[in-house]
PDB file of N, CA and C in Angstrom:
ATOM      1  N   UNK A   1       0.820  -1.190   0.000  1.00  0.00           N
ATOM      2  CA  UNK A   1       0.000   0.000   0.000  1.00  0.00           C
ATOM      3  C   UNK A   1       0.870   1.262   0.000  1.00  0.00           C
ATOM      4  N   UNK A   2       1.755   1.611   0.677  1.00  0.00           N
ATOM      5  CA  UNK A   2       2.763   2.317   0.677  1.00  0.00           C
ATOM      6  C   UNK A   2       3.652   2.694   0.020  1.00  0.00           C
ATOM      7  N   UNK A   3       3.740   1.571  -1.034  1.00  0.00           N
ATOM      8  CA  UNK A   3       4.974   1.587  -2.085  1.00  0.00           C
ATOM      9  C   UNK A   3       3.797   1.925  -3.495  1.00  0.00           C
ATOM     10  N   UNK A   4       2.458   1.701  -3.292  1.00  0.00           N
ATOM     11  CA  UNK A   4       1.657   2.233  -4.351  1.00  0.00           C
ATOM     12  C   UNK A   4       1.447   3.971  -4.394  1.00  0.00           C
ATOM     13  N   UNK A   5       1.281   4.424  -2.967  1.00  0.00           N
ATOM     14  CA  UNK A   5       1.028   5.424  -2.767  1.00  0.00           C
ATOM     15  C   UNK A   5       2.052   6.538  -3.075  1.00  0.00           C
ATOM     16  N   UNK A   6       3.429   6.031  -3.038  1.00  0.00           N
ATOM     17  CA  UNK A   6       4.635   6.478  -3.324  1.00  0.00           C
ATOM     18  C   UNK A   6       4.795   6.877  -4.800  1.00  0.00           C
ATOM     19  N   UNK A   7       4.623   5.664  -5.564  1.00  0.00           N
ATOM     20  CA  UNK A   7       4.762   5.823  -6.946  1.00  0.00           C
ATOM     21  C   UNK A   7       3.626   6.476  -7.599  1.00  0.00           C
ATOM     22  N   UNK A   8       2.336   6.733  -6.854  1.00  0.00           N
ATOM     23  CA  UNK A   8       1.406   7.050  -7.244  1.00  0.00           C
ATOM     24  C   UNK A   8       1.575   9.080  -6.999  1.00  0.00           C
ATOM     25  N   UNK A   9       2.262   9.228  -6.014  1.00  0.00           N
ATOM     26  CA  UNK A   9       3.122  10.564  -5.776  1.00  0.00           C
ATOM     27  C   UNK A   9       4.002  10.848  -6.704  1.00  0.00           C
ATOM     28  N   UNK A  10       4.987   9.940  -7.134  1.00  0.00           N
ATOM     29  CA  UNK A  10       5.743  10.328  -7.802  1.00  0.00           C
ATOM     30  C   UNK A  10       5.289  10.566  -9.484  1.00  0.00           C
ATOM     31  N   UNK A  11       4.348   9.694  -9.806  1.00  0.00           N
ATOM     32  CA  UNK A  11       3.584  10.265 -11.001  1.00  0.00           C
ATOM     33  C   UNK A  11       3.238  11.700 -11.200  1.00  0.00           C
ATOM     34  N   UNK A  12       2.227  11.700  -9.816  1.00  0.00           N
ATOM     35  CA  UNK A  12       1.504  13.089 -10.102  1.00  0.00           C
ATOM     36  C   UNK A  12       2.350  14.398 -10.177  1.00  0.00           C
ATOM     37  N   UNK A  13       3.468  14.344  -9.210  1.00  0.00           N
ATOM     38  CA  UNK A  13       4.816  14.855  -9.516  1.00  0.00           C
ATOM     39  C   UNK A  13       5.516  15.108 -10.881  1.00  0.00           C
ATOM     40  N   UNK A  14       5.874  13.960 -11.364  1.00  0.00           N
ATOM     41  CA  UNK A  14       6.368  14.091 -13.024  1.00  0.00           C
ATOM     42  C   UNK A  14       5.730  14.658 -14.124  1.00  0.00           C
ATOM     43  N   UNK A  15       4.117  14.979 -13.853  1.00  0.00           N
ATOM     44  CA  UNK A  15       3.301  15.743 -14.377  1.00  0.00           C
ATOM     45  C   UNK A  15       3.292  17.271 -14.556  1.00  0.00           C
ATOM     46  N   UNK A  16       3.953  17.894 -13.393  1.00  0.00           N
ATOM     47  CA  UNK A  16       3.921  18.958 -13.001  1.00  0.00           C
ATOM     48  C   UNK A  16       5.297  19.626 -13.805  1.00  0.00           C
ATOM     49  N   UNK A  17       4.615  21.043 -14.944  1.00  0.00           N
ATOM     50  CA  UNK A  17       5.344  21.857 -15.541  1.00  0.00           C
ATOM     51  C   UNK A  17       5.981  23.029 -15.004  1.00  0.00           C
ATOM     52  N   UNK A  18       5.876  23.233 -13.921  1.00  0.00           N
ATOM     53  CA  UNK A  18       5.634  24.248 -13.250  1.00  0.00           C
ATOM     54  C   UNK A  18       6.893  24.504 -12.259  1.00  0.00           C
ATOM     55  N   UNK A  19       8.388  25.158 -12.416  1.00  0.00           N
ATOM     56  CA  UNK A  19       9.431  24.899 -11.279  1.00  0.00           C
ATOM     57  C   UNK A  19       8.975  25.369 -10.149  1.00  0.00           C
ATOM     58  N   UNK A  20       8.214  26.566 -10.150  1.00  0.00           N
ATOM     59  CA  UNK A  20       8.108  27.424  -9.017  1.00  0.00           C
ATOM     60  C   UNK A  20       7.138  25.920  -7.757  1.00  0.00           C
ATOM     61  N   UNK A  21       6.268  25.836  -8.463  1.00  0.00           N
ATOM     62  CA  UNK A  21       5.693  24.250  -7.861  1.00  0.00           C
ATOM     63  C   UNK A  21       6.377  23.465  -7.129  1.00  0.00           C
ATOM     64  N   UNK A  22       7.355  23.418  -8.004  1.00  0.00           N
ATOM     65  CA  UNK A  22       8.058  22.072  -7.857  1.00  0.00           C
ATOM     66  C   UNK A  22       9.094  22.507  -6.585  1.00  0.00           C
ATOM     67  N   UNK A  23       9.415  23.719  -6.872  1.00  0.00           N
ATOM     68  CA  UNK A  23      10.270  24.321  -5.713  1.00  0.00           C
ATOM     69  C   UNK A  23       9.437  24.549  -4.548  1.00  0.00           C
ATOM     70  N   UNK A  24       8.430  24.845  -4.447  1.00  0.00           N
ATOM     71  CA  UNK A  24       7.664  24.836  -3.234  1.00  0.00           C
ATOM     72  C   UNK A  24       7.533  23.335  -2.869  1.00  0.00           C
ATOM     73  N   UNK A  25       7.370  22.572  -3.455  1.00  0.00           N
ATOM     74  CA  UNK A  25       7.056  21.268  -3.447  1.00  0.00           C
ATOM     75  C   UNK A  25       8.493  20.446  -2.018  1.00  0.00           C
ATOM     76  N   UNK A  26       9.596  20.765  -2.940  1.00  0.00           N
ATOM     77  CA  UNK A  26      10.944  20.999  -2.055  1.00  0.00           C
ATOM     78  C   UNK A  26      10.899  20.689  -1.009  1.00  0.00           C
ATOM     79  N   UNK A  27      10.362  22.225  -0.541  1.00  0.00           N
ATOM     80  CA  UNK A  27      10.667  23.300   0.595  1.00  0.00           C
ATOM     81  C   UNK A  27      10.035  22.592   1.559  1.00  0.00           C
ATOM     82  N   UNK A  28       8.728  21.887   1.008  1.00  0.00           N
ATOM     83  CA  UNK A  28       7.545  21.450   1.816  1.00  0.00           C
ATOM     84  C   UNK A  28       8.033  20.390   2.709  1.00  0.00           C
ATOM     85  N   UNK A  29       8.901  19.393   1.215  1.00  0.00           N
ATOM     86  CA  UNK A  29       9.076  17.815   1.906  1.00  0.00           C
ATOM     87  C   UNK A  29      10.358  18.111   2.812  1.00  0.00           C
ATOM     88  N   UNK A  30      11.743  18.884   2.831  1.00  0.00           N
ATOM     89  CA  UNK A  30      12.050  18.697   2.891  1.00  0.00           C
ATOM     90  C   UNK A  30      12.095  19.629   4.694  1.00  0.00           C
ATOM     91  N   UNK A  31      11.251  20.454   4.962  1.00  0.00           N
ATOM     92  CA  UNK A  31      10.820  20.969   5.882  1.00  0.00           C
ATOM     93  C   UNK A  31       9.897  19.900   7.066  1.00  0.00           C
ATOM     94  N   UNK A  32       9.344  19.109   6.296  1.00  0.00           N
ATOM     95  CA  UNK A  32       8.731  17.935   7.100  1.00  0.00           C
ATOM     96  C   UNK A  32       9.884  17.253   7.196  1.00  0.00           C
ATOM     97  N   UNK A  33      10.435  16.270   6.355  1.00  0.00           N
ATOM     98  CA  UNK A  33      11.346  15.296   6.638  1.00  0.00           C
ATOM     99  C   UNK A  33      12.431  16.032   7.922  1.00  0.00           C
ATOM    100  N   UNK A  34      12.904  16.896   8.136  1.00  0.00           N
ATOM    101  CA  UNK A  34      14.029  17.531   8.583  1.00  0.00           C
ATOM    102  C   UNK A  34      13.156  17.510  10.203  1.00  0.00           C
ATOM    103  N   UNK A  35      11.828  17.690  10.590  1.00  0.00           N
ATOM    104  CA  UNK A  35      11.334  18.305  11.772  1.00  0.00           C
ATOM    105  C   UNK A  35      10.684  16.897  11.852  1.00  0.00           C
ATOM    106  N   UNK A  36      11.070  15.950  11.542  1.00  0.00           N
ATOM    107  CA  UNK A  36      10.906  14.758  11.554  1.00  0.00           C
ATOM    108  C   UNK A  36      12.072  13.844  12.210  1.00  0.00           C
ATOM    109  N   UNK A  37      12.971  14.033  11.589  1.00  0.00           N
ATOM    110  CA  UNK A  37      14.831  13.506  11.677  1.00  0.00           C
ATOM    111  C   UNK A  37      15.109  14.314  13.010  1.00  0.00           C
ATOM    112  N   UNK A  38      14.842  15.338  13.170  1.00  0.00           N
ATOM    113  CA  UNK A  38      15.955  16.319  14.176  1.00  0.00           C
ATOM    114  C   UNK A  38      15.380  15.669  15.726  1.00  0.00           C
ATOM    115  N   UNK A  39      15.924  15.165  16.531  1.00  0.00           N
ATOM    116  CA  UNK A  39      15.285  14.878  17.693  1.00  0.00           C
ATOM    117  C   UNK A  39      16.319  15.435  18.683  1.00  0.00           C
ATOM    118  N   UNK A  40      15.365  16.005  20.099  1.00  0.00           N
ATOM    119  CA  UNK A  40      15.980  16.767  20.833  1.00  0.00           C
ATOM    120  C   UNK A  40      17.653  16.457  21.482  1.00  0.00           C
ATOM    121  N   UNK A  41      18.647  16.910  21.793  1.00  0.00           N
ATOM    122  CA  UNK A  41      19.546  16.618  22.836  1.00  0.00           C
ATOM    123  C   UNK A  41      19.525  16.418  24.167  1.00  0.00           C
ATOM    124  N   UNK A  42      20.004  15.722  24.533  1.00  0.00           N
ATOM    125  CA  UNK A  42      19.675  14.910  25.992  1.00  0.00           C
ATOM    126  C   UNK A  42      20.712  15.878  26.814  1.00  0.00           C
ATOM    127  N   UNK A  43      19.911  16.969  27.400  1.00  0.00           N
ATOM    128  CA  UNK A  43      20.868  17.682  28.588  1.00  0.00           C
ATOM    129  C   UNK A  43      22.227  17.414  29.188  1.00  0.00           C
ATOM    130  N   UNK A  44      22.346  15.968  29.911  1.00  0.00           N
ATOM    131  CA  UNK A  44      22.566  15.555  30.265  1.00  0.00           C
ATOM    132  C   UNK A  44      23.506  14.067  30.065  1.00  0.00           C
ATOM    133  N   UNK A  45      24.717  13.930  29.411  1.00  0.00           N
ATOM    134  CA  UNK A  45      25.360  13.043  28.191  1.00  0.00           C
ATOM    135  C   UNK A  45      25.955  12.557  29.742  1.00  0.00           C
ATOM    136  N   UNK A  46      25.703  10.768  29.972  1.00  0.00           N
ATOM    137  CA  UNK A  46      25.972   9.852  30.724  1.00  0.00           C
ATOM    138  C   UNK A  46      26.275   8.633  30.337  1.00  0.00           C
ATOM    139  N   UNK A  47      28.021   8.695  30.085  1.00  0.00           N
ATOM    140  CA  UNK A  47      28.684   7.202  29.399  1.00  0.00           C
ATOM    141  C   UNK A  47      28.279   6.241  30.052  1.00  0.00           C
ATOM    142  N   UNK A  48      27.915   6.353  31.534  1.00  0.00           N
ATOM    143  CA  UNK A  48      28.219   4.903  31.954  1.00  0.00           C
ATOM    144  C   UNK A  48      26.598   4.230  31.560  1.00  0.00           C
ATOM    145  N   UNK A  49      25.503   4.805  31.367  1.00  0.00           N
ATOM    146  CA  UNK A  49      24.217   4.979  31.165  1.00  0.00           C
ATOM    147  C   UNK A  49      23.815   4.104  30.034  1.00  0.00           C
ATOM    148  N   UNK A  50      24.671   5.211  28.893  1.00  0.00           N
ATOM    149  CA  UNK A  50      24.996   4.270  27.729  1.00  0.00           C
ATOM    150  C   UNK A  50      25.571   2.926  27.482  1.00  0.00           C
ATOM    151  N   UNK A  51      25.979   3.076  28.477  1.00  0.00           N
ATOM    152  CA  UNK A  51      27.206   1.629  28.377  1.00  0.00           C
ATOM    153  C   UNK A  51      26.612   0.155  28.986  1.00  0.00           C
ATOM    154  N   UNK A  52      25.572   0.675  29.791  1.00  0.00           N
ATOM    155  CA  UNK A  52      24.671  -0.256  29.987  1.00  0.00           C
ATOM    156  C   UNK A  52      23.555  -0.346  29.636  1.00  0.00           C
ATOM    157  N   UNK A  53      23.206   0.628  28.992  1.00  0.00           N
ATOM    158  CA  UNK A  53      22.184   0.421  27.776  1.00  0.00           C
ATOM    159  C   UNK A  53      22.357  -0.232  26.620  1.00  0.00           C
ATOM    160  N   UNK A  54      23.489  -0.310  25.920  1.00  0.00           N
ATOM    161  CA  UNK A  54      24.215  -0.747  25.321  1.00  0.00           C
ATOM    162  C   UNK A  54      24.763  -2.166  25.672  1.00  0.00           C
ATOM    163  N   UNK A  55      24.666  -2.825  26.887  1.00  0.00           N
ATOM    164  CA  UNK A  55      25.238  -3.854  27.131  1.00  0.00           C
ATOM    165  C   UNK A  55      27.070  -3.852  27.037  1.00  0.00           C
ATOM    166  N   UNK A  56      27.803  -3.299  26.982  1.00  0.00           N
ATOM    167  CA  UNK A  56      29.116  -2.970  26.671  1.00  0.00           C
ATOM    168  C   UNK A  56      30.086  -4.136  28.234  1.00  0.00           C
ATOM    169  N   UNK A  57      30.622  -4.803  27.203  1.00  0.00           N
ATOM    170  CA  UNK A  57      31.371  -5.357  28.081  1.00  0.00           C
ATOM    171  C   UNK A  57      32.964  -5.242  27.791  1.00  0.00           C
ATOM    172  N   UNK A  58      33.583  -4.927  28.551  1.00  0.00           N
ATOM    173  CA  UNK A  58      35.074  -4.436  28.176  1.00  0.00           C
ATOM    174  C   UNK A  58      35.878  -5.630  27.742  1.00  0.00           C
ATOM    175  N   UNK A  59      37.161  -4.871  27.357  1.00  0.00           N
ATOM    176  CA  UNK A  59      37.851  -6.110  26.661  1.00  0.00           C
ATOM    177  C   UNK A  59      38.824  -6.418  27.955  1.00  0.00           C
ATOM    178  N   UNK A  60      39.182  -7.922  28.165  1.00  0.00           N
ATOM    179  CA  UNK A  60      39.961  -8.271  29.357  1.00  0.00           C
ATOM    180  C   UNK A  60      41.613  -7.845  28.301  1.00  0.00           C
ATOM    181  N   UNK A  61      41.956  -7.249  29.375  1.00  0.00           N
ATOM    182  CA  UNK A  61      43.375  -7.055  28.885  1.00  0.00           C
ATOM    183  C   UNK A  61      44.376  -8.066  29.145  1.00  0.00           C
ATOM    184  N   UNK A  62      44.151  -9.020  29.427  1.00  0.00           N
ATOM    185  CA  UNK A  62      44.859 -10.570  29.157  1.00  0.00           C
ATOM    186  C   UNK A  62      44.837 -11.301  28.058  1.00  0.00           C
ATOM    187  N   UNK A  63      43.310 -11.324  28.077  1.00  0.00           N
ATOM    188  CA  UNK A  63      43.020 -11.992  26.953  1.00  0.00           C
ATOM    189  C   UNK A  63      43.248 -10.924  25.649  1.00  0.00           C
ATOM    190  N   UNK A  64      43.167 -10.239  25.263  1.00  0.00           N
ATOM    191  CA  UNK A  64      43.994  -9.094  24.702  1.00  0.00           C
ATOM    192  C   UNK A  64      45.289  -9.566  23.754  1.00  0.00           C
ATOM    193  N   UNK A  65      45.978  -9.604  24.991  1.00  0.00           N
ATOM    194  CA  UNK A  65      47.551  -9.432  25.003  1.00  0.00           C
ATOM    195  C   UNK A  65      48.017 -10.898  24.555  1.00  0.00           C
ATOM    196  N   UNK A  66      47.134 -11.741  24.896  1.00  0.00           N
ATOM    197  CA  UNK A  66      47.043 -12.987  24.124  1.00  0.00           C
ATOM    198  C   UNK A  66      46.928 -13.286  22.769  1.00  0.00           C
ATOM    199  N   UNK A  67      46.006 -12.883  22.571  1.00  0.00           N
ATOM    200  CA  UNK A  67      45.422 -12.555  20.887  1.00  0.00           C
ATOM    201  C   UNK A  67      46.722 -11.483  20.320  1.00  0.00           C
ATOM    202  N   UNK A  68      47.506 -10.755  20.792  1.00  0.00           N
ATOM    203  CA  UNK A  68      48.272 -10.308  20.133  1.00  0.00           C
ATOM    204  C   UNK A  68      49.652 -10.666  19.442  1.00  0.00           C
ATOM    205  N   UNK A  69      49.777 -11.820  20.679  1.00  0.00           N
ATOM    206  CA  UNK A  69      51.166 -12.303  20.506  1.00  0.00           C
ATOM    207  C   UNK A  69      50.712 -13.834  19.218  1.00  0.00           C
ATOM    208  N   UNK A  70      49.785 -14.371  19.724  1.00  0.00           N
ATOM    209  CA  UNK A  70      49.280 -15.142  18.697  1.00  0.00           C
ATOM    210  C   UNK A  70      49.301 -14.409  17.268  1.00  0.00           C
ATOM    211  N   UNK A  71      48.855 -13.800  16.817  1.00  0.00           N
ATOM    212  CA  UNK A  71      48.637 -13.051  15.602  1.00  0.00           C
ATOM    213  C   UNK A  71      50.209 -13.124  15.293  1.00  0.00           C
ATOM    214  N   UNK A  72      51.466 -12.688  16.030  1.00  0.00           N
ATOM    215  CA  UNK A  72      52.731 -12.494  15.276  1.00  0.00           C
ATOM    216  C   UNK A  72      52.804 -11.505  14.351  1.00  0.00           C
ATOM    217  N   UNK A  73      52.265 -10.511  14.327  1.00  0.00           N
ATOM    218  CA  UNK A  73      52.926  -9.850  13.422  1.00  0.00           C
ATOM    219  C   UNK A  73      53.880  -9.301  13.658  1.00  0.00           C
ATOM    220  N   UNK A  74      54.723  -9.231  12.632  1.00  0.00           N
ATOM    221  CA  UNK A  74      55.909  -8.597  11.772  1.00  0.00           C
ATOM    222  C   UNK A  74      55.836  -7.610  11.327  1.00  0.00           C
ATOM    223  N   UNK A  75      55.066  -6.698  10.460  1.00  0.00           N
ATOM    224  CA  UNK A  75      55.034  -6.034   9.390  1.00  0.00           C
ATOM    225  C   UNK A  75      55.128  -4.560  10.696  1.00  0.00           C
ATOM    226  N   UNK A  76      56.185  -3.599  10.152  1.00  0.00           N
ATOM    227  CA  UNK A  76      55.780  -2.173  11.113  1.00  0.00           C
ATOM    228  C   UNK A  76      54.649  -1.470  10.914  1.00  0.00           C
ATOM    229  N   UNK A  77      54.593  -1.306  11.896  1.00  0.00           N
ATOM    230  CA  UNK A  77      53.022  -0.219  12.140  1.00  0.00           C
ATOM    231  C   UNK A  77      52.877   0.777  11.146  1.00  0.00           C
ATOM    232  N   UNK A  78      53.883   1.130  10.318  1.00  0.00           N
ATOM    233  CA  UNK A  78      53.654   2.213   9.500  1.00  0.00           C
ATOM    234  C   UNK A  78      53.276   1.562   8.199  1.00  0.00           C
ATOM    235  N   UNK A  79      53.362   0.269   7.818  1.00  0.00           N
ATOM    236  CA  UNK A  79      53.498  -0.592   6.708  1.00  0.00           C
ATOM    237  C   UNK A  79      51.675  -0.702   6.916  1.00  0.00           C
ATOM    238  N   UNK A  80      51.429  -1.657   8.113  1.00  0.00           N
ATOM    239  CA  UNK A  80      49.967  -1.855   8.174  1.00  0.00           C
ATOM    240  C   UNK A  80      49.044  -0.900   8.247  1.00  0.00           C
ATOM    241  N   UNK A  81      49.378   0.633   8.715  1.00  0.00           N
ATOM    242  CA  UNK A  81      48.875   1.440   8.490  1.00  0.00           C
ATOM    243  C   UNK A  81      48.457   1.998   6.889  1.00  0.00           C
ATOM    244  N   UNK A  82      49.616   1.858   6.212  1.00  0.00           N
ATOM    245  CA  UNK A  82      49.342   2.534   4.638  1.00  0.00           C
ATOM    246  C   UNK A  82      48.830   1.287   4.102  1.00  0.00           C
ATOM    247  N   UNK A  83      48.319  -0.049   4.826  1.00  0.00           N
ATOM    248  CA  UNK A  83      47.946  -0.500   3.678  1.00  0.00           C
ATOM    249  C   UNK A  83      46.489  -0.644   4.325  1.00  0.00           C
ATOM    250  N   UNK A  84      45.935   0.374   5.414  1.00  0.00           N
ATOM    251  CA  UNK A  84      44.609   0.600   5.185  1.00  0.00           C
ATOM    252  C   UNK A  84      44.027   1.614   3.939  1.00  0.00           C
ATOM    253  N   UNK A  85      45.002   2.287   3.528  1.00  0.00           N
ATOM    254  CA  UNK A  85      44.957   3.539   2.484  1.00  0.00           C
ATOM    255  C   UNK A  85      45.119   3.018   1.645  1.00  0.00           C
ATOM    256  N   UNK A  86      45.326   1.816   1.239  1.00  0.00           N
ATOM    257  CA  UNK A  86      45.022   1.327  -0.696  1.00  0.00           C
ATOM    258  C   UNK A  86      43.994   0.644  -0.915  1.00  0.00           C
TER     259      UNK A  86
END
């Protein structure tokens, strides 16, 4: 129903000779969509809040340091770095 109503917009749209229209047309959607998207800021910004809202469980720094030495790498940090850039 939604995806009819859409294309059924976008017809009546492609019809229209008229820029000044079409520019109001714009202004309209893009004035709704925007006061739609924008949602307020939370006064009050609380990591730890998030973090358990989020479920966030830290990384053990053993197990870490494990996984690092396993891996072995070789290559210098400046090597693995530039070859995120190709």
């Amino acid at each position: 129903m939604l995806h009819s109503k859409k294309l059924h917009l976008i017809h009546q749209i492609l019809q229209i000779n008229d820029e000044a229209l079409i520019d109001e047309l714009i202004v309209q959607v893009k004035s709704k969509t925007l006061g739609q998207i924008i949602k307020p800021i939370h006064p009050h910004f609380d990591l730890e809040a998030i973090k358990r809202a989020q479920g966030h469980q830290p990384i053990n720094k053993a197990e870490f340091d494990q996984l690092i030495k396993e891996l072995d790498i070789q290559e210098p940090l400046e090597d693995l770095l530039a070859m995120l850039t190709k």
